[in-house]
Each structure stands twice: as structure tokens, then as C-alpha cells.
Protein backbone atom coordinates (compact mmCIF):
# COMPACT_ATOMS: atom_id res chain seq x y z
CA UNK A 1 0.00 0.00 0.00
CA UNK A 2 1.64 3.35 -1.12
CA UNK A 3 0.89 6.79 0.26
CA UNK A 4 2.79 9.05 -1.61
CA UNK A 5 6.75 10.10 -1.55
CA UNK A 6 7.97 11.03 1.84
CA UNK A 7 10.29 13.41 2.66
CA UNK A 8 13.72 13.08 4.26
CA UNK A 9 13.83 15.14 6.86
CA UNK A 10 11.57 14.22 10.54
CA UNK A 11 10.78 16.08 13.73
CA UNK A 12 13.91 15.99 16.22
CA UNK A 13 12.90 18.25 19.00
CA UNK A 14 13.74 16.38 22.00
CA UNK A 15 10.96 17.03 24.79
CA UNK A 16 8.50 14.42 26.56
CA UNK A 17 5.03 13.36 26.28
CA UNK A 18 3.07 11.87 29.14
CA UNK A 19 3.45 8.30 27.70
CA UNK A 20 0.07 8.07 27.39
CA UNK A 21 -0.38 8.23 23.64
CA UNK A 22 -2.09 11.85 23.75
CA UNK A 23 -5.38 11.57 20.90
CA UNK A 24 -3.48 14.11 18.95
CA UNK A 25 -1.02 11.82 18.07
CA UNK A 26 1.92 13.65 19.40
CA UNK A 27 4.57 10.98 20.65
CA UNK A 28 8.12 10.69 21.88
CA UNK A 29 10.16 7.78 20.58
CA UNK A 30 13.47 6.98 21.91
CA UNK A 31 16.29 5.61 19.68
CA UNK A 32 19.87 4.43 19.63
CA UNK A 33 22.44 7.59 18.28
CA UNK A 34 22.28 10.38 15.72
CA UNK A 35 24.26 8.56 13.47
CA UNK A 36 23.13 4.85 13.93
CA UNK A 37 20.61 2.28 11.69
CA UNK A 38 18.30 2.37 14.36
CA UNK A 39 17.63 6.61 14.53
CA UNK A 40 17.79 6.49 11.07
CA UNK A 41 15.09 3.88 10.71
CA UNK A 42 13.05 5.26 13.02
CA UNK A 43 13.39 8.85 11.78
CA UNK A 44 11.61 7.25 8.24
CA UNK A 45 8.94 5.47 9.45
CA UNK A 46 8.37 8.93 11.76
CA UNK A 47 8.38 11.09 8.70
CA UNK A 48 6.06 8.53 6.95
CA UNK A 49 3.32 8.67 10.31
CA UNK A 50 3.79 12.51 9.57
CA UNK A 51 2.82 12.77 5.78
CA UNK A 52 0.38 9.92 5.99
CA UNK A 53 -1.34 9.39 9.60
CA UNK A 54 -0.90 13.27 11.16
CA UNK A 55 1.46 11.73 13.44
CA UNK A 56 3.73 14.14 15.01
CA UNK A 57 6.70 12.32 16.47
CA UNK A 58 9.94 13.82 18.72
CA UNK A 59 12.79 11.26 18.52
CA UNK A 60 15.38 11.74 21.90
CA UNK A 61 18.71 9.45 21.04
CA UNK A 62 19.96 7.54 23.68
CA UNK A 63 23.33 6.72 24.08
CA UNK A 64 23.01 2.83 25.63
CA UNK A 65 20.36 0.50 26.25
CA UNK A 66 19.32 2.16 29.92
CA UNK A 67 19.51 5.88 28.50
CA UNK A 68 16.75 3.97 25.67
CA UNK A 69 14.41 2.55 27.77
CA UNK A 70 14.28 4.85 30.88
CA UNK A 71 12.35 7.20 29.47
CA UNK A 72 9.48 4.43 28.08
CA UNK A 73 9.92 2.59 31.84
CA UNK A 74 9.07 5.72 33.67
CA UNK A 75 6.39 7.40 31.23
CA UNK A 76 8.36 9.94 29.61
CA UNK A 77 8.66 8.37 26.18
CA UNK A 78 5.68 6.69 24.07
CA UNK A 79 7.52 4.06 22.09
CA UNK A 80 11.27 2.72 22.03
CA UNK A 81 12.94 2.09 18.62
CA UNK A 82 15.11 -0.83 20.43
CA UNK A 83 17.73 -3.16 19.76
CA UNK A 84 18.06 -6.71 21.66
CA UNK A 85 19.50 -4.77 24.61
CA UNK A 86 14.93 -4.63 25.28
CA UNK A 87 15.31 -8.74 25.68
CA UNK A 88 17.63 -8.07 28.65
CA UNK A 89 15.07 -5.20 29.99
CA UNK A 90 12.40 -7.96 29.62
CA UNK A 91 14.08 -11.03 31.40
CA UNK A 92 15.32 -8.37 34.34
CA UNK A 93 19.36 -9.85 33.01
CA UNK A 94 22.56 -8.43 32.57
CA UNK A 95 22.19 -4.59 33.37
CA UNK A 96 18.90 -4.55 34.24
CA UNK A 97 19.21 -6.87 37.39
CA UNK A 98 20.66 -3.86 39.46
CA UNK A 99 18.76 -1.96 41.91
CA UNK A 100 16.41 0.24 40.54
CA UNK A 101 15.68 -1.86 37.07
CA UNK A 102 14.38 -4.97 36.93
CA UNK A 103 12.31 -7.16 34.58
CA UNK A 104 9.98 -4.26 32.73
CA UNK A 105 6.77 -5.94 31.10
CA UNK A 106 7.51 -4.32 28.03
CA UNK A 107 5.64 -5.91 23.93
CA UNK A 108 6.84 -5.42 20.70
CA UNK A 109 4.65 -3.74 18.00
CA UNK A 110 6.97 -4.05 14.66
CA UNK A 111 10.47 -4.94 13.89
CA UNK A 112 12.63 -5.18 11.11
CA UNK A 113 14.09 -8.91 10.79
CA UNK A 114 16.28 -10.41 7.94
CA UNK A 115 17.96 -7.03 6.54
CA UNK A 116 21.67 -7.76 8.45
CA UNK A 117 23.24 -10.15 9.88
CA UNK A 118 25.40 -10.42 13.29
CA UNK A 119 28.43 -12.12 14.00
CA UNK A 120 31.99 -12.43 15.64
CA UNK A 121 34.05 -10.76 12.44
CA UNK A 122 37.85 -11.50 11.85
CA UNK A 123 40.47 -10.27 10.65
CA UNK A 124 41.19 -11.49 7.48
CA UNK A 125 45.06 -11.62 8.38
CA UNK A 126 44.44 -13.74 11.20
CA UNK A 127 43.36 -16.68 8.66
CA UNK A 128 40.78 -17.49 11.05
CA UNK A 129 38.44 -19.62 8.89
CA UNK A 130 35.88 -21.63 11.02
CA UNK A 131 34.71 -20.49 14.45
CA UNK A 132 36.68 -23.26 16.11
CA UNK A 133 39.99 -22.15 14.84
CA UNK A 134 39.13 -19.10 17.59
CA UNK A 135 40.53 -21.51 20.38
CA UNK A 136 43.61 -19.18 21.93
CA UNK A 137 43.23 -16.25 20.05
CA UNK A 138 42.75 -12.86 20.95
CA UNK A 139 38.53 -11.95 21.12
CA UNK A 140 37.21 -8.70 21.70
CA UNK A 141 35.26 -7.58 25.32
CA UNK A 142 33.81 -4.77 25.40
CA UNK A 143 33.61 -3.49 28.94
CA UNK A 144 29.83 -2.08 30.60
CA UNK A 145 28.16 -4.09 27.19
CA UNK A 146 26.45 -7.07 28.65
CA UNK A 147 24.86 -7.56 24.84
CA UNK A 148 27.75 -7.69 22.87
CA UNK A 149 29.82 -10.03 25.54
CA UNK A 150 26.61 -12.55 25.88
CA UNK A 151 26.70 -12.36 21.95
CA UNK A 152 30.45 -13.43 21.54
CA UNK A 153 29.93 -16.11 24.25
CA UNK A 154 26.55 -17.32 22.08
CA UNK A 155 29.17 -17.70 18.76
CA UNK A 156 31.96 -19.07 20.70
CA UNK A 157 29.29 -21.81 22.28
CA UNK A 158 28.73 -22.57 18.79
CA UNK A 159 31.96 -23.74 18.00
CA UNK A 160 32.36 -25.54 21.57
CA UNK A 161 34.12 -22.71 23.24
CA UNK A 162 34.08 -20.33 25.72
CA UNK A 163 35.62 -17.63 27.34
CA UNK A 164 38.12 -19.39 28.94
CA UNK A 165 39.34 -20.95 25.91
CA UNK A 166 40.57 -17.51 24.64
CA UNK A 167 42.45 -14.85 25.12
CA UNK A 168 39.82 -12.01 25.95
CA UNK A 169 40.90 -8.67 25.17
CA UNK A 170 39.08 -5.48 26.86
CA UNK A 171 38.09 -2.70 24.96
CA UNK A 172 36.12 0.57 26.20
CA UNK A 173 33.73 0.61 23.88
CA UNK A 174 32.34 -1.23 20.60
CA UNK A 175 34.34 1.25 18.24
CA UNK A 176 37.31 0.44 19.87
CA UNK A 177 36.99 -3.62 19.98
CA UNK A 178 37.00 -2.81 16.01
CA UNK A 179 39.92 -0.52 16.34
CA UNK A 180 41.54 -3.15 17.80
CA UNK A 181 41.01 -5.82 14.91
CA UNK A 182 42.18 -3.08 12.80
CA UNK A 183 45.35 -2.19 14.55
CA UNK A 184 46.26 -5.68 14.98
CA UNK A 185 45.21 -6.11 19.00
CA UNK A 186 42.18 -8.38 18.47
CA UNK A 187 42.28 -11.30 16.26
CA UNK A 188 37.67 -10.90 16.72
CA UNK A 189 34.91 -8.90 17.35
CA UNK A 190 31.26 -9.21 17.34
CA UNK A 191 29.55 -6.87 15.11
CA UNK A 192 26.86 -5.89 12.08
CA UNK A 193 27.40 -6.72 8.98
CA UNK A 194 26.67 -3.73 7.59
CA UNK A 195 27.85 -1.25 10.46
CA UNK A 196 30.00 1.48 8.93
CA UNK A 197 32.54 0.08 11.62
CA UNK A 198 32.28 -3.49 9.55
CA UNK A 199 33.39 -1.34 6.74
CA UNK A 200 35.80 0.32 7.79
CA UNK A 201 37.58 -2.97 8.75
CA UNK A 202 36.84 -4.16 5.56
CA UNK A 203 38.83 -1.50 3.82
CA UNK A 204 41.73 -1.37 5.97
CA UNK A 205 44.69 -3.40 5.08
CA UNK A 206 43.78 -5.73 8.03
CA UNK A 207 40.48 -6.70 5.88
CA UNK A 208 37.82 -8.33 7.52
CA UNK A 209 36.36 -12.57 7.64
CA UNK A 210 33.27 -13.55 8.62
CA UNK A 211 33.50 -17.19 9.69
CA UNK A 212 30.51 -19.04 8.32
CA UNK A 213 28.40 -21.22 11.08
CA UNK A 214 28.64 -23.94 9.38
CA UNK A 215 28.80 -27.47 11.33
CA UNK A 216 29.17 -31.18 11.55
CA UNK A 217 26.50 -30.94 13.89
CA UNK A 218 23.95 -27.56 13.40
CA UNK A 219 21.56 -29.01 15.35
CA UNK A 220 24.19 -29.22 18.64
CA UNK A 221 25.89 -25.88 17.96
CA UNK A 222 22.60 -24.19 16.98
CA UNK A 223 21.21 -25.07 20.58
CA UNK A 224 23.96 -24.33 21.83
CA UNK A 225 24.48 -20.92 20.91
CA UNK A 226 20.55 -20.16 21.36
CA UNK A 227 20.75 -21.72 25.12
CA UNK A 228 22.63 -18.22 25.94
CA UNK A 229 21.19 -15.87 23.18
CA UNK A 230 17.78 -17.54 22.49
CA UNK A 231 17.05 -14.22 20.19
CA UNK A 232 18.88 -15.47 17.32
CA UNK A 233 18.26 -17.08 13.67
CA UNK A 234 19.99 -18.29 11.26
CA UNK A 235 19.93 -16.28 8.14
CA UNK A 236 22.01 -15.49 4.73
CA UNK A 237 23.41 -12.37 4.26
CA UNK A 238 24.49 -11.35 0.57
CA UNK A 239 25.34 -7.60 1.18
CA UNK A 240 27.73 -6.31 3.61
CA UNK A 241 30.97 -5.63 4.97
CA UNK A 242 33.23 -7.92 2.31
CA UNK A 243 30.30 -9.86 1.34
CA UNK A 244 28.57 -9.83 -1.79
CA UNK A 245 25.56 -11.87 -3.38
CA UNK A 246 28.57 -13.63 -5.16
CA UNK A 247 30.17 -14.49 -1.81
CA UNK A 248 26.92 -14.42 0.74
CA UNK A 249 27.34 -15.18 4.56
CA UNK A 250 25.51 -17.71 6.31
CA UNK A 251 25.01 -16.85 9.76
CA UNK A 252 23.28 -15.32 12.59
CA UNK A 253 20.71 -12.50 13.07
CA UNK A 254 17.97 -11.07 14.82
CA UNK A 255 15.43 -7.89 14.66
CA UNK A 256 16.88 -4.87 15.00
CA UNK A 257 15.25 -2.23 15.15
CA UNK A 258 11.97 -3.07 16.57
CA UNK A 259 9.17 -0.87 18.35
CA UNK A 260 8.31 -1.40 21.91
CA UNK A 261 6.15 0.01 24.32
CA UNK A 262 4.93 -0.44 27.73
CA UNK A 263 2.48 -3.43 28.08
CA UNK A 264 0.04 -0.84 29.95
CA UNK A 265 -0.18 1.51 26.51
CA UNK A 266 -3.31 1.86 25.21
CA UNK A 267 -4.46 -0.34 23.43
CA UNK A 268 -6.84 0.61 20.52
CA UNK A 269 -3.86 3.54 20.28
CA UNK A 270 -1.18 0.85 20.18
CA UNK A 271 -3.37 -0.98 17.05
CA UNK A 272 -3.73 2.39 15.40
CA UNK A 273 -0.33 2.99 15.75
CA UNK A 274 0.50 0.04 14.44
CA UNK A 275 -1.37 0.02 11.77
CA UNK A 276 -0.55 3.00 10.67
CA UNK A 277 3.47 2.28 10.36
CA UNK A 278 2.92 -1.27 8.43
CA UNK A 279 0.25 0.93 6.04
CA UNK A 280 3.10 3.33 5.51
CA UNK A 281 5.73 0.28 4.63
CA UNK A 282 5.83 1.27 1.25
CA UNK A 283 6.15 5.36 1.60
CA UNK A 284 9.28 4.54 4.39
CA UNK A 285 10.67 1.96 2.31
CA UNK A 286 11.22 4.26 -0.64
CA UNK A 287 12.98 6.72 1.23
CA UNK A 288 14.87 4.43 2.81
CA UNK A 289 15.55 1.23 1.34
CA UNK A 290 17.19 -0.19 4.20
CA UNK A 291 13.71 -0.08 6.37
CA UNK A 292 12.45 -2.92 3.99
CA UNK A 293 12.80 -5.42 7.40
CA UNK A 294 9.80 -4.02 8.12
CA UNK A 295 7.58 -6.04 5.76
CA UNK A 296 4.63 -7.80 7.57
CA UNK A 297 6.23 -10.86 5.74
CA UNK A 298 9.42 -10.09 7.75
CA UNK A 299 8.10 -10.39 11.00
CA UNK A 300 8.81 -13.05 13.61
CA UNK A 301 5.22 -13.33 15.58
CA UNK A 302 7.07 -16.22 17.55
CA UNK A 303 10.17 -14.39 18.77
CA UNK A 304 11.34 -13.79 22.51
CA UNK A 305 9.40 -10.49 23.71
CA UNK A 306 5.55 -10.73 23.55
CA UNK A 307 3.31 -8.53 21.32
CA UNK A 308 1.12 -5.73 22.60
CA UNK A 309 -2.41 -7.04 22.34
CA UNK A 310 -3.53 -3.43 20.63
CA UNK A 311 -0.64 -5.08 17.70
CA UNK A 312 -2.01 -8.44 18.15
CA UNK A 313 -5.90 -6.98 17.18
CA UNK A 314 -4.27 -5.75 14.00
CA UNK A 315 -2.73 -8.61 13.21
CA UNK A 316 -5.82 -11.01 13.76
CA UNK A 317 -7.89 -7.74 11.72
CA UNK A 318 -5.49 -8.90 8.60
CA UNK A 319 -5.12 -12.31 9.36
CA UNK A 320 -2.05 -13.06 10.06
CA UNK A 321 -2.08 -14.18 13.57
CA UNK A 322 -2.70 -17.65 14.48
CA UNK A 323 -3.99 -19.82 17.65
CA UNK A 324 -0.03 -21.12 17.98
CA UNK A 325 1.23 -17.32 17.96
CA UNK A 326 -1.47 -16.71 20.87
CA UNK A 327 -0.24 -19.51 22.46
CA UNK A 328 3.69 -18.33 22.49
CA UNK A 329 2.78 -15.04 23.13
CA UNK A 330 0.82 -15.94 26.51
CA UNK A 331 3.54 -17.84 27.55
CA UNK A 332 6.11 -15.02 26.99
CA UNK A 333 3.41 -12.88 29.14
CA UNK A 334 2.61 -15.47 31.89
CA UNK A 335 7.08 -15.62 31.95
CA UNK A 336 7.18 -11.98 32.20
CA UNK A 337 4.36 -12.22 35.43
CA UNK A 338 6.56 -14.46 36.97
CA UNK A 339 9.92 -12.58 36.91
CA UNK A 340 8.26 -9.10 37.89
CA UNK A 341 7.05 -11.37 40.87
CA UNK A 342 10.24 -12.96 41.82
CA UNK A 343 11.76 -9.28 41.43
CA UNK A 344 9.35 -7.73 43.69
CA UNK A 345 9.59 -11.02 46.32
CA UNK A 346 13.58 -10.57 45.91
CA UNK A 347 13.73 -6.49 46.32
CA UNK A 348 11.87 -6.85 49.79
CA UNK A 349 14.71 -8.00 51.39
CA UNK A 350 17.69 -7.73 48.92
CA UNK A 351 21.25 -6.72 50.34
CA UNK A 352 21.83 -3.33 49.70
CA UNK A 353 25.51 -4.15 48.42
CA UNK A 354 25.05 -3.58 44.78
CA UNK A 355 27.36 -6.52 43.69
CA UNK A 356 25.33 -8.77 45.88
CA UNK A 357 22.05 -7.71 44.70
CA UNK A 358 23.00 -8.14 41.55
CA UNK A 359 24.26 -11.97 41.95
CA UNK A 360 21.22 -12.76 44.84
CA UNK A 361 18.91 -11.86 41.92
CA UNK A 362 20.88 -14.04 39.36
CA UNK A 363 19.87 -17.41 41.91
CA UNK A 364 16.54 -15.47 43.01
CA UNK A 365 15.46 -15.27 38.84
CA UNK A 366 17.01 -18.64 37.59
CA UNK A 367 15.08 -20.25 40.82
CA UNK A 368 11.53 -18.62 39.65
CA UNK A 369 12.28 -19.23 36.12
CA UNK A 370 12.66 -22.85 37.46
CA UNK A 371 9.60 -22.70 38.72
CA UNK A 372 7.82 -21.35 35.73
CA UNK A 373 8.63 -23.72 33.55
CA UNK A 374 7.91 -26.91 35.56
CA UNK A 375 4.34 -25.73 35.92
């Protein structure tokens, strides 16, 4: 469905709504950086809303995945254009089992799914050809990104390694892990495969290798890696950071971005809403061909967050959604209950030691996930 050519430009005034989806369709969205996939993404479908549905969207950048979803947590922001730092928000994990966070009943609305792929890159010089081959070299941590290190762990369970089968290298931040493949410090790094970072590693004389994840036994070393990063799918990539349709990789990816909001939104706003961004695929596509993840035919109804049940009416409206999707998507809900209960159980009496929180509520959340699952 096509409404017209949209222009390039969006609304970037950063201010706050009351998070509850005013009727005149003003909204704040939150988004990764100025200069990322995800702002830019979210700044077309905004301009799309604008020209076609008299939406009139703000878009505040936020620098990491609690700058991102603070606002949307306490109100301040309507919707978060989100990465799979949200999963981590939703299962109360990594950064978000501190004091003061917590699991955050957050539901997905839209994502874009199959448009890049994700992966440990190498340095071509390294000659590091299979995942395996990894075993005692140098792999990139990046320090304060509980993501990006559960992501490297996921591909180095793949190959029937871990952490302690390689030399881990510490870098400040996910520019510099790449820095450090390029200046010869890091034989590996997780990263996009189309991330201007990719590319720059591609061009240097370094060059850069993305090991295929290809194995004796996919079955093994696909459970394997989704038993720590269950977010994951396999996919084929044949554009990218040295790859071509001539040389396409075979590996890993998963939505990104996607749109979230709070599982207490509104709900005929949240189908309107949604409706309104998958009606303007074609309008938001043109303008920006790399939004075409966003494709009703792209989406993954069965993936690790639940949907919003204001998304869910418009997918049922246009028949899409099916009694097994319900069924996966009240689980997800019904595992979301039961970790904001543990969490609020847990926080009653939690040391006030940060470090110990943090690990009590790593035995407190595996115990109640127990739980869940053996009912």
C-alpha cells in the first residue's frame, strides 16, 4: 500500500510526552544515536506517520540501552525504537538486574528482521576460517556491554568454546573492539554486517572474515548458541561488509530495530499505531531502502518479547495471527508475570551491596524461572 513520496527530513525536537499516547497523536520515541541504523530507521517510518497518519513524532537518542528505555519505563517516552538490549530489559538480566531496574513488562509492535546479519568478524590476516579455529586467540570484550559479551559467548558456544578458551581482550567501547582488529590487538569482534565500523575494517589493510556457522552438527551448535542468546536465527546475508551476493554469509541474526512500548499503553492507540506504520511500509521503504525489514512478511510473531495485544488486534484484523502465535505469546506474558514477581519477592529484602544484589537476583530469577517452567 503506497501513500505518496515522503520526505527526508523528521521532527527531532527532543521534549516528553506523558506516555500516554495523547489523541493528537503527538509521541516521543526513543532511539539508539544520531548517526546509527536504528535513529535512522526510526526517523523514516516517523516522517512517513507525519505525511500519511498526522502523526507528530519527537525522537530523543539515547546513548546505551538504559539511556533507551528509561524514558518508556518511567512514562516519559511513548515508544522505544530498540535493539536486543529490550530482551535483557524484559528477562530483568545483565544490566537490568541492578537496583532500581528490573524485569519491565515491556511488547513489541513491529520490527525489522532479515535485513543484516550479526556475527563475531575476523580479521582477514588472522586466517581465522571456522569459528573453532578461535581456540587461543585474541577476542574482543567490550567493557559495561552485557549484549555484545553474551553475543560473543553465544558464537563461541557454537563452536564448543568459551571464554576461557581464549584470550579475551578489553576494549572501552564497541568502536574500539574494532579498532583493535584493525590495529592488529584483536584477532575478533562481534559486530553488524553492515555497520560502517564493519566497513571500515573491511577496507583497511587488516580486511575483515566472517567465519561461516557452518557445522558437523547444526543441530548441537545451533542449541547451543541459542541456550545463551535464544534471540537469534539463522539467516544469509548477501550484502555487507566484504560480502557480496557472489560471496553471501551464512550466519546469525535477529530484529533490530523493533518498536516497543509499555504493556500498559493503550491499546486501541497501540493498534492504530500500528497500523498505521505497516500501512506506511511502502512510503518509508522508498525513502529508505534499508527499512524494507519491516515487511509484515518479515516479521517473527514467535520471537522472545511478547506482542502488545492493541498489535495483536491488527494482526488477527489482517489475518495473520494464528492460535499457535497466541499460544507463544501468553507464555512469553505469563514468563514476564513471573519474573516481575520474583523481582518484587527478591527487592523486599535484597542486600543493599550492589554486587550482591545483583548476583542474589541471578539465583533469586534462575530459581523462579525454574519454577515457571515446571508448571
Amino acid at each position: 500500500m503506497s501513500f505518496g513520496k515522503v520526505l527526508t527530513g523528521t521532527i527531532f525536537a527532543i521534549s516528553f510526552s506523558s506516555g500516554a499516547f495523547a489523541e493528537d497523536r503527538n509521541q516521543v520515541w526513543t532511539a539508539y544515536g544520531t548517526t546509527s541504523t536504528g535513529y535512522a530507521q526510526a526517523s523514516a517510518i516517523a516522517e512517513a506517520l507525519r505525511q500519511n497518519a498526522e502523526y507528530e513524532v519527537s525522537i530523543l537518542p539515547g546513548s546505551n540501552d538504559i539511556a533507551r528505555l528509561t524514558p518508556l519505563h518511567t512514562g516519559r517516552a511513548d515508544i522505544c525504537v530498540c535493539g536486543v538490549g529490550a530482551y535483557f530489559a524484559f528477562e530483568g538480566a545483565g544490566v537490568f538486574g541492578v537496583p532500581g531496574q528490573g524485569p519491565q513488562p515491556v511488547r513489541l509492535l513491529l520490527m525489522s528482521s532479515g535485513s543484516l546479519g550479526l556475527g563475531l568478524a575476523t580479521s582477514a590476516k588472522s586466517r581465522i576460517d571456522t569459528l573453532p579455529e578461535l581456540k587461543g586467540r585474541r577476542v574482543a570484550w567490550v567493557t559495561g556491554s552485557d549484549a555484545t559479551n553474551v553475543n560473543t559467548a553465544a558464537f563461541l558456544a557454537f563452536a564448543g568454546l568459551s571464554w576461557d578458551d581464549v584470550e579475551k581482550i578489553e576494549f572501552p567501547s564497541f568502536k574500539a573492539s574494532v579498532d583493535g582488529v584493525i590495529n592488529g590487538q584483536a584477532d575478533a569482534a562481534f559486530m553488524t554486517t553492515s555497520t560502517p565500523h564493519a566497513m571500515r575494517l573491511a577496507e583497511s589493510p587488516t580486511g575483515i572474515h566472517w567465519p561461516d556457522l557452518m557445522a558437523a552438527n547444526p543441530e548441537q551448535s545451533w542449541g547451543e548458541l541459542l541456550d545463551i542468546a535464544p534471540f537469534f536465527f539463522p539467516i544469509e546475508i548477501g550484502k555487507g561488509a566484504g560480502i557480496t551476493q557472489d560471496k553471501p554469509w551464512k550466519g546469525a541474526g535477529y530484529p533490530y530495530p523493533f518498536m516497543l512500548a509499555k504493556a500498559d499503553a493503550d491499546q486501541k492507540a497501540i493498534y492504530e499505531l500500528t497500523a498505521a506504520v505497516a500501512q506506511s511500509y511502502d512510503s518509508f521503504t522508498a525513502a529508505m531502502p534499508q527499512t524494507v525489514g519491516w515487511a509484515l512478511d518479515r516479521q517473527n510473531f514467535k520471537w522472545v518479547i511478547p506482542y502488545h495485544q492493541g498489535a495483536v488486534d491488527y494482526f488477527n484484523e489482517i489475518g495473520v495471527w494464528t492460535d499457535a502465535m497466541q499460544a507463544h505469546n501468553d507464555h512469553l506474558i505469563a514468563r514476564s508475570e513471573a519474573l516481575q514477581a520474583a523481582w518484587s519477592a527478591y527487592t523486599a529484602d535484597a542486600p543493599a551491596d550492589e554486587a550482591d544484589f545483583a548476583e542474589g537476583w541471578k539465583t533469586a530469577r534462575a530459581e523462579a524461572l525454574k519454577a515457571f517452567e515446571a508448571q
